[in-house]
N, C-alpha and C. Protein backbone atom coordinates (compact mmCIF):
# COMPACT_ATOMS: atom_id res chain seq x y z
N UNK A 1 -22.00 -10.02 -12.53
CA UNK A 1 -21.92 -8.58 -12.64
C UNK A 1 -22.79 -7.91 -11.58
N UNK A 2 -24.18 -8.31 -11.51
CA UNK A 2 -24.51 -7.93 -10.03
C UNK A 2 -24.23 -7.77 -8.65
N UNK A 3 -22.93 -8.78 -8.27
CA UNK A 3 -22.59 -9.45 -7.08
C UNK A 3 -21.34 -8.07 -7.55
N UNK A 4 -21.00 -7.43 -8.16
CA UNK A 4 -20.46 -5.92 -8.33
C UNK A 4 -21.00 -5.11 -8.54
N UNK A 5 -22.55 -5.10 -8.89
CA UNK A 5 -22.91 -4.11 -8.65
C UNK A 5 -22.51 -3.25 -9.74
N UNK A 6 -22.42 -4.18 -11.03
CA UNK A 6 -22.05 -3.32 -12.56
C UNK A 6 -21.06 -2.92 -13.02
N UNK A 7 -20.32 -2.62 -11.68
CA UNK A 7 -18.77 -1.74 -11.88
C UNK A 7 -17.87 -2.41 -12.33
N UNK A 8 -17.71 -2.61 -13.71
CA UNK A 8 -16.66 -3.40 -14.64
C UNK A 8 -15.52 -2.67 -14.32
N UNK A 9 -15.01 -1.53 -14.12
CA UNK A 9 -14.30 -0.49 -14.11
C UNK A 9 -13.57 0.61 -12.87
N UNK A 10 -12.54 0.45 -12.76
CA UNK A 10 -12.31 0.85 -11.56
C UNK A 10 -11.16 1.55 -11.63
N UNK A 11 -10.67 2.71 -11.24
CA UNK A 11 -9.26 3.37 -11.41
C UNK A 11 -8.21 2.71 -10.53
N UNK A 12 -7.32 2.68 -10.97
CA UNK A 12 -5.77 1.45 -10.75
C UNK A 12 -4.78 2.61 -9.48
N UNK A 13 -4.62 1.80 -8.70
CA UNK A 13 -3.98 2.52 -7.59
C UNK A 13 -2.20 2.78 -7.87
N UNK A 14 -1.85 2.31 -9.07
CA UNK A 14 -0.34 2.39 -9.51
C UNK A 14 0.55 4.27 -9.77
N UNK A 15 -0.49 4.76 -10.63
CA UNK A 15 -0.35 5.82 -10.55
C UNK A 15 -0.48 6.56 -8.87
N UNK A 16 -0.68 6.51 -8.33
CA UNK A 16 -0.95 6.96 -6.80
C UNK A 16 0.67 6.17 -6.29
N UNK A 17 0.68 4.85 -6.65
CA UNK A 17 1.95 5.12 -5.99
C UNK A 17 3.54 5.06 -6.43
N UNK A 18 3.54 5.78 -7.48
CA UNK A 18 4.56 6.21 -8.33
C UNK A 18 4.44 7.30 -7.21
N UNK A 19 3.95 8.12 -7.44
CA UNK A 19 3.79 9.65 -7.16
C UNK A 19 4.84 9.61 -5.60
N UNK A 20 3.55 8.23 -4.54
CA UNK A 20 4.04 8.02 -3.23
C UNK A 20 5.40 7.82 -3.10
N UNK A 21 6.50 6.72 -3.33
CA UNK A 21 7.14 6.36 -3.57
C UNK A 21 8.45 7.77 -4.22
N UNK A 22 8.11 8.34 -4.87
CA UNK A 22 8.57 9.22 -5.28
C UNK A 22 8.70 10.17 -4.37
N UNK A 23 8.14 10.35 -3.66
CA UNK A 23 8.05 11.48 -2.15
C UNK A 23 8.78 10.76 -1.40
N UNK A 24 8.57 9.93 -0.73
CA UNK A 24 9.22 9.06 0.47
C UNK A 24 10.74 8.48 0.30
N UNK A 25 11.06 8.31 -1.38
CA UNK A 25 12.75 8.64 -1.49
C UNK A 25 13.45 9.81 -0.92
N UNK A 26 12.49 11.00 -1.38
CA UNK A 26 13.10 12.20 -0.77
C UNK A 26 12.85 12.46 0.52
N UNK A 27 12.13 11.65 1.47
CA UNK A 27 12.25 12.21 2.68
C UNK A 27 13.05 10.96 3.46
N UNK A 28 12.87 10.13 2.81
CA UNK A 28 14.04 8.87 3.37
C UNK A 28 15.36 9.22 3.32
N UNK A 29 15.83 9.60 2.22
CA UNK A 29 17.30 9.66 1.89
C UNK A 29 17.54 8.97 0.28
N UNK A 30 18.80 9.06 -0.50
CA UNK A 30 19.31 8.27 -1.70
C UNK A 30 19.72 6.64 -0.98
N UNK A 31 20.54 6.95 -0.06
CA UNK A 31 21.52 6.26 0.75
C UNK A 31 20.49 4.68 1.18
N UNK A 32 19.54 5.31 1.99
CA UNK A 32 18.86 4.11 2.71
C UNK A 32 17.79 3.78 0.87
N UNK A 33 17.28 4.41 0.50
CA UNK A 33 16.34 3.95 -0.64
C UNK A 33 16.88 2.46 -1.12
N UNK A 34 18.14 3.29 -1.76
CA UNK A 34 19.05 2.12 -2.47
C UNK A 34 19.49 0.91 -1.95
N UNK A 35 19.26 0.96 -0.62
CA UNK A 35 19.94 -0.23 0.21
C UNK A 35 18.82 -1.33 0.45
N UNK A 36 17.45 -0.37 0.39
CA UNK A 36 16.30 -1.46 0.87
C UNK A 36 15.14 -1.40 0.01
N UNK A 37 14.77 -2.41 -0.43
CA UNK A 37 13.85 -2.31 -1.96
C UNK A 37 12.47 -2.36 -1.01
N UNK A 38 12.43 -0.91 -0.50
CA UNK A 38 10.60 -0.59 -0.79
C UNK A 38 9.90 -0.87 -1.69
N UNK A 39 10.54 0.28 -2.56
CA UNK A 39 9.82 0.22 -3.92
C UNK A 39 9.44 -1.27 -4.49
N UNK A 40 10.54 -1.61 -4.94
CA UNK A 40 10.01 -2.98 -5.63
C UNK A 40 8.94 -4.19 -4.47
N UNK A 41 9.50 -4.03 -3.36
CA UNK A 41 8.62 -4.77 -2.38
C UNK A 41 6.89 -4.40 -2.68
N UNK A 42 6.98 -2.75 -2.40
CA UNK A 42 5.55 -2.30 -2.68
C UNK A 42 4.68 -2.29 -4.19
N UNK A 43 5.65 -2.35 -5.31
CA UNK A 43 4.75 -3.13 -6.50
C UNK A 43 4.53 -4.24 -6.54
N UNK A 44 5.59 -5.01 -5.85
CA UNK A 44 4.72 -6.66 -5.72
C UNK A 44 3.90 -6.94 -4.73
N UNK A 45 3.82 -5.78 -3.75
CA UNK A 45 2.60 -6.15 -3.15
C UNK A 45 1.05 -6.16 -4.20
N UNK A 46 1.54 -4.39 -4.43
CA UNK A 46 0.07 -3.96 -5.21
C UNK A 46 -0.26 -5.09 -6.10
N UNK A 47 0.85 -5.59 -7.03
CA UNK A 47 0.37 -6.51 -7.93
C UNK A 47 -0.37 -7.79 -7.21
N UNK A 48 0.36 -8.10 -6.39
CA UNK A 48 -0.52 -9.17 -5.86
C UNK A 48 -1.67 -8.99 -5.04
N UNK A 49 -2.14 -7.60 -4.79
CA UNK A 49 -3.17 -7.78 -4.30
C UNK A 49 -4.43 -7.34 -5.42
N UNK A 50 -3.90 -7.89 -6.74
CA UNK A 50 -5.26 -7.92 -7.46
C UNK A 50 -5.25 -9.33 -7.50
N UNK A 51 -5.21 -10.23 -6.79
CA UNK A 51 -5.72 -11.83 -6.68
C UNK A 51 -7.19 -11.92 -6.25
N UNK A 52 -7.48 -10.87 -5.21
CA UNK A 52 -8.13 -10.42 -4.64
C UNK A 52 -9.13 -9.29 -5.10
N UNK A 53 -10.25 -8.92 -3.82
CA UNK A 53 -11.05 -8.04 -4.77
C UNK A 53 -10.89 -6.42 -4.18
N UNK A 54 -10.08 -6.03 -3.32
CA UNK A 54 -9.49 -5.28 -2.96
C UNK A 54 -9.80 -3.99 -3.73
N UNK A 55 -9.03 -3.91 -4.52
CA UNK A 55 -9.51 -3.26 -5.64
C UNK A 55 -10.72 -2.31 -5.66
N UNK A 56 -11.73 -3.30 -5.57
CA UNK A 56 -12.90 -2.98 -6.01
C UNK A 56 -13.64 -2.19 -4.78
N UNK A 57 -13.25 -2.67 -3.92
CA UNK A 57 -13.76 -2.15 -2.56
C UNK A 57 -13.25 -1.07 -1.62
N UNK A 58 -12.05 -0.65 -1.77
CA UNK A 58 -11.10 0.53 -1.66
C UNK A 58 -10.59 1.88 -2.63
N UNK A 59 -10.55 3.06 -1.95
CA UNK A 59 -9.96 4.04 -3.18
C UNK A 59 -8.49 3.27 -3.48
N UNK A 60 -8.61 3.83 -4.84
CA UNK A 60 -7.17 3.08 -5.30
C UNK A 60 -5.72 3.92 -4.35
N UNK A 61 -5.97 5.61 -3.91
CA UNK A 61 -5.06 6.31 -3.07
C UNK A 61 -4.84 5.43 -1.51
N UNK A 62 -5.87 4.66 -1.03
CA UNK A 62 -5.93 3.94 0.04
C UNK A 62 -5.15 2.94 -0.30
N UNK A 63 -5.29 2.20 -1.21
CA UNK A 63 -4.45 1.01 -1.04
C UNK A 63 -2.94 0.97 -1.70
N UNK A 64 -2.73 2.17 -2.67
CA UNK A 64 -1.03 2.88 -2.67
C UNK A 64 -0.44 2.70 -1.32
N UNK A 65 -1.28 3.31 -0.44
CA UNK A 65 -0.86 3.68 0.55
C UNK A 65 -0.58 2.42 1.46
N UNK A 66 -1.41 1.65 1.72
CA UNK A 66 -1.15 0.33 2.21
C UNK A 66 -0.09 -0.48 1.94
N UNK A 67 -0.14 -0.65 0.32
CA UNK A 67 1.16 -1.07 0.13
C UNK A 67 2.21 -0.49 -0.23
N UNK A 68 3.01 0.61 -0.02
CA UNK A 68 4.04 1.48 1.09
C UNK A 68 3.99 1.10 2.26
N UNK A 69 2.49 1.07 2.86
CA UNK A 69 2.71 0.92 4.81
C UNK A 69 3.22 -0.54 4.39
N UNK A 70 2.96 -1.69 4.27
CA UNK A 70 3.51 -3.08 4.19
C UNK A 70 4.73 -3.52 3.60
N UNK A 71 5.59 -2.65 2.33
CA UNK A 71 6.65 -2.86 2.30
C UNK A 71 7.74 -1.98 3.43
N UNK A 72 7.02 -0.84 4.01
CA UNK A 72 8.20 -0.08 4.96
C UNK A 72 8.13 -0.89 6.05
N UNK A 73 6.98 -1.44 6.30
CA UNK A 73 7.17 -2.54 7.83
C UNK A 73 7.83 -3.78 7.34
N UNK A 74 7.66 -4.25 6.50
CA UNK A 74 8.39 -5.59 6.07
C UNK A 74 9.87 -5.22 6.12
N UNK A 75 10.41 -4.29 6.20
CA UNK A 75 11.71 -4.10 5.87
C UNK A 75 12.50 -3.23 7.26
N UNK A 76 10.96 -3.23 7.89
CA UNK A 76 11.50 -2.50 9.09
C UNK A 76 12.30 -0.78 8.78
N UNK A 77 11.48 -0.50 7.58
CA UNK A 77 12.32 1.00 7.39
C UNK A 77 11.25 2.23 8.30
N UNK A 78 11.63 3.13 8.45
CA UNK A 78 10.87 4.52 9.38
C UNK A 78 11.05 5.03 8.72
N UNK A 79 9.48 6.00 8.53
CA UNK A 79 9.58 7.15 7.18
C UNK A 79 10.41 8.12 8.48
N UNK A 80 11.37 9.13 8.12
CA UNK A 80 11.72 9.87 9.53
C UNK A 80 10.30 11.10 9.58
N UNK A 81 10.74 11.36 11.00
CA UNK A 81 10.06 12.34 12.18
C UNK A 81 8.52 11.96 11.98
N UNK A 82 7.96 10.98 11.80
CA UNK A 82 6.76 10.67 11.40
C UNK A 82 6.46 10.40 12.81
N UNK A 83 6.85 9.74 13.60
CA UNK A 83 6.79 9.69 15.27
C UNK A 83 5.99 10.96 15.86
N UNK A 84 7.06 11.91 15.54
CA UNK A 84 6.41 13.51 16.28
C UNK A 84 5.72 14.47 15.34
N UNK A 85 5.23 13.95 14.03
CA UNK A 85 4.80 14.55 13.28
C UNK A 85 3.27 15.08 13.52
N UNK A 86 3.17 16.09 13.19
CA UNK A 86 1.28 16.44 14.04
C UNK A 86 0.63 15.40 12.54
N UNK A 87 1.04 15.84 11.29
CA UNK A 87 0.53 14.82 10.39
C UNK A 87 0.99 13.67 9.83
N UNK A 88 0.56 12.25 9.95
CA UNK A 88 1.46 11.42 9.65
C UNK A 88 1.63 11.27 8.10
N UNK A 89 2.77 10.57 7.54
CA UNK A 89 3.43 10.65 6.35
C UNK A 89 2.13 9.74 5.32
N UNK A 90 0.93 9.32 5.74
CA UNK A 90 0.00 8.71 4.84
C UNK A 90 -0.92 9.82 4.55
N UNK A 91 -1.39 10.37 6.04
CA UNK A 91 -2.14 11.64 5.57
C UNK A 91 -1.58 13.12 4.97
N UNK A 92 -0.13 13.20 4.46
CA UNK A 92 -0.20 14.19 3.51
C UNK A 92 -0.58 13.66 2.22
N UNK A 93 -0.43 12.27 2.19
CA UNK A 93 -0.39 11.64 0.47
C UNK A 93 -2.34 11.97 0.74
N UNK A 94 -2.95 11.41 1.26
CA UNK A 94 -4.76 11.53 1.02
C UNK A 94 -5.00 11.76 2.52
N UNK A 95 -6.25 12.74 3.00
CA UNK A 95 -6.35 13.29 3.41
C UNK A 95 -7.59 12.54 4.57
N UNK A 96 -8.35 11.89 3.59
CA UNK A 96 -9.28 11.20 3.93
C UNK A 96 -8.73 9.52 4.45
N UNK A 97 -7.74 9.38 4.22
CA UNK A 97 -7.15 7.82 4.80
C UNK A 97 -7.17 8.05 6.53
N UNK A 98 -7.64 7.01 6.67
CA UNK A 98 -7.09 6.79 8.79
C UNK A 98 -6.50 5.55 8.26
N UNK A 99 -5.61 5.63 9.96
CA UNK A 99 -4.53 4.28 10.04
C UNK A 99 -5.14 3.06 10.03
N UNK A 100 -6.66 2.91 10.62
CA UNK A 100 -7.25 1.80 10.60
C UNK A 100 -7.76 0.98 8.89
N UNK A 101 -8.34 1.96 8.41
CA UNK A 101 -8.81 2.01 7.14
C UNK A 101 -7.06 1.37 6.46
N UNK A 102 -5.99 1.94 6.39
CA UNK A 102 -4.54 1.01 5.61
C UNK A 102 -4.45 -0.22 6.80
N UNK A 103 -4.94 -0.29 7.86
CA UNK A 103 -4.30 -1.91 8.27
C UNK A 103 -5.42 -2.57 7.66
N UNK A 104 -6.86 -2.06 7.71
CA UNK A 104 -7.44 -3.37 7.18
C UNK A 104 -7.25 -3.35 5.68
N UNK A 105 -6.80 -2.72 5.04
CA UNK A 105 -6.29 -2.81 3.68
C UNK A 105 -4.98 -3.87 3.77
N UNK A 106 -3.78 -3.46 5.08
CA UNK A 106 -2.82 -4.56 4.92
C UNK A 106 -3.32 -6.04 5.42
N UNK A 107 -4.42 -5.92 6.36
CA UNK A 107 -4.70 -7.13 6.58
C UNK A 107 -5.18 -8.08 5.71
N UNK A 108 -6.16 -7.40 4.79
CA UNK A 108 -6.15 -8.52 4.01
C UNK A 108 -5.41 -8.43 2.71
N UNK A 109 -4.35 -7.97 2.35
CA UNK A 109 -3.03 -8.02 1.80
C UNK A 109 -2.91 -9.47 2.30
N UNK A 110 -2.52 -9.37 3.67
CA UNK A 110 -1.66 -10.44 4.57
C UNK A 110 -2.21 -11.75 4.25
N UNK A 111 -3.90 -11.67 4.06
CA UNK A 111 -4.80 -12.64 4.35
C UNK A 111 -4.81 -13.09 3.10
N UNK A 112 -4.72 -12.55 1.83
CA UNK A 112 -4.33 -12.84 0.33
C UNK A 112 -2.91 -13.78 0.38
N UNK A 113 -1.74 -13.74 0.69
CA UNK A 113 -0.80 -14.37 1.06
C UNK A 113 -1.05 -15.93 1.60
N UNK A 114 -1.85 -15.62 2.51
CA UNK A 114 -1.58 -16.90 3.55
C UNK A 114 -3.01 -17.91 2.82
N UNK A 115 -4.15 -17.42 2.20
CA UNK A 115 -4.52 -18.17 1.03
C UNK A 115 -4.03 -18.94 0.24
N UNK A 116 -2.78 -17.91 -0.56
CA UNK A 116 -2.22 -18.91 -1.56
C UNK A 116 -1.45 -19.75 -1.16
N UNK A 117 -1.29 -19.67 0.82
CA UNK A 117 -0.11 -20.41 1.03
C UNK A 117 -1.04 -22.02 1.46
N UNK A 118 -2.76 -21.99 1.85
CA UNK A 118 -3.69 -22.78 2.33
C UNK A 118 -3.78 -23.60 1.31
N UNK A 119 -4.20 -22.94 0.07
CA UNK A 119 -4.47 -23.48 -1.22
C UNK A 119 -3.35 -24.38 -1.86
N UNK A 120 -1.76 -23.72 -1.43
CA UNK A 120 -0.74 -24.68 -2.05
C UNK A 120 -0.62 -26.06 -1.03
N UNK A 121 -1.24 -26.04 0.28
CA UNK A 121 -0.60 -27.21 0.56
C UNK A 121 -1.31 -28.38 0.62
């Protein structure tokens, strides 16, 4: 409990990305949503990145957000006009996120993965 620093308790990043997910249908389209499982891609990320301590060390709005950024790249989908956008489509969801702050959130996403893949062989 020390090596946390007490904090038994931590707010769950799921609610954050209902909300996300829920926005980014409507700026994606019905058409493409349905064709390419973000969504479900990005709850099995989140879920799997409580293997890890992630969690504990990130706002839970940061790592919603991460895993959205890792299922839209896994699938190769583009939120649109996010290219020429003065704000990108992470910083309307939280305000306080930079792009660096969600890769090292996806990185060690990535790095959680390739663990269980060290450990299986």
């Amino acid at each position: 409990m020390r090596v946390m620093k007490f904090q038994v308790t931590f707010e769950h990043p799921h609610k954050y990305l209902v909300h996300y997910l829920k926005s980014l249908k409507d700026w994606i389209g019905c058409e493409m949503w349905e064709k390419v499982p973000v969504a479900k891609t990005a709850w099995a990320i989140l879920r799997d990145s409580y293997h890890g301590n992630i969690c504990l060390r990130y706002k839970p709005e940061h790592i919603a957000i991460a895993s959205v950024y890792l299922a839209l790249q896994c699938h190769g989908v583009e939120v649109p006009y996010n290219e020429s956008a003065e704000t990108k489509w992470w910083e309307v969801f939280c305000e306080d996120v930079t792009i660096q702050t969600v890769k090292d959130i996806v990185g060690e996403m990535i790095d959680l993965y390739n663990l269980e893949n060290t450990v299986a062989s």
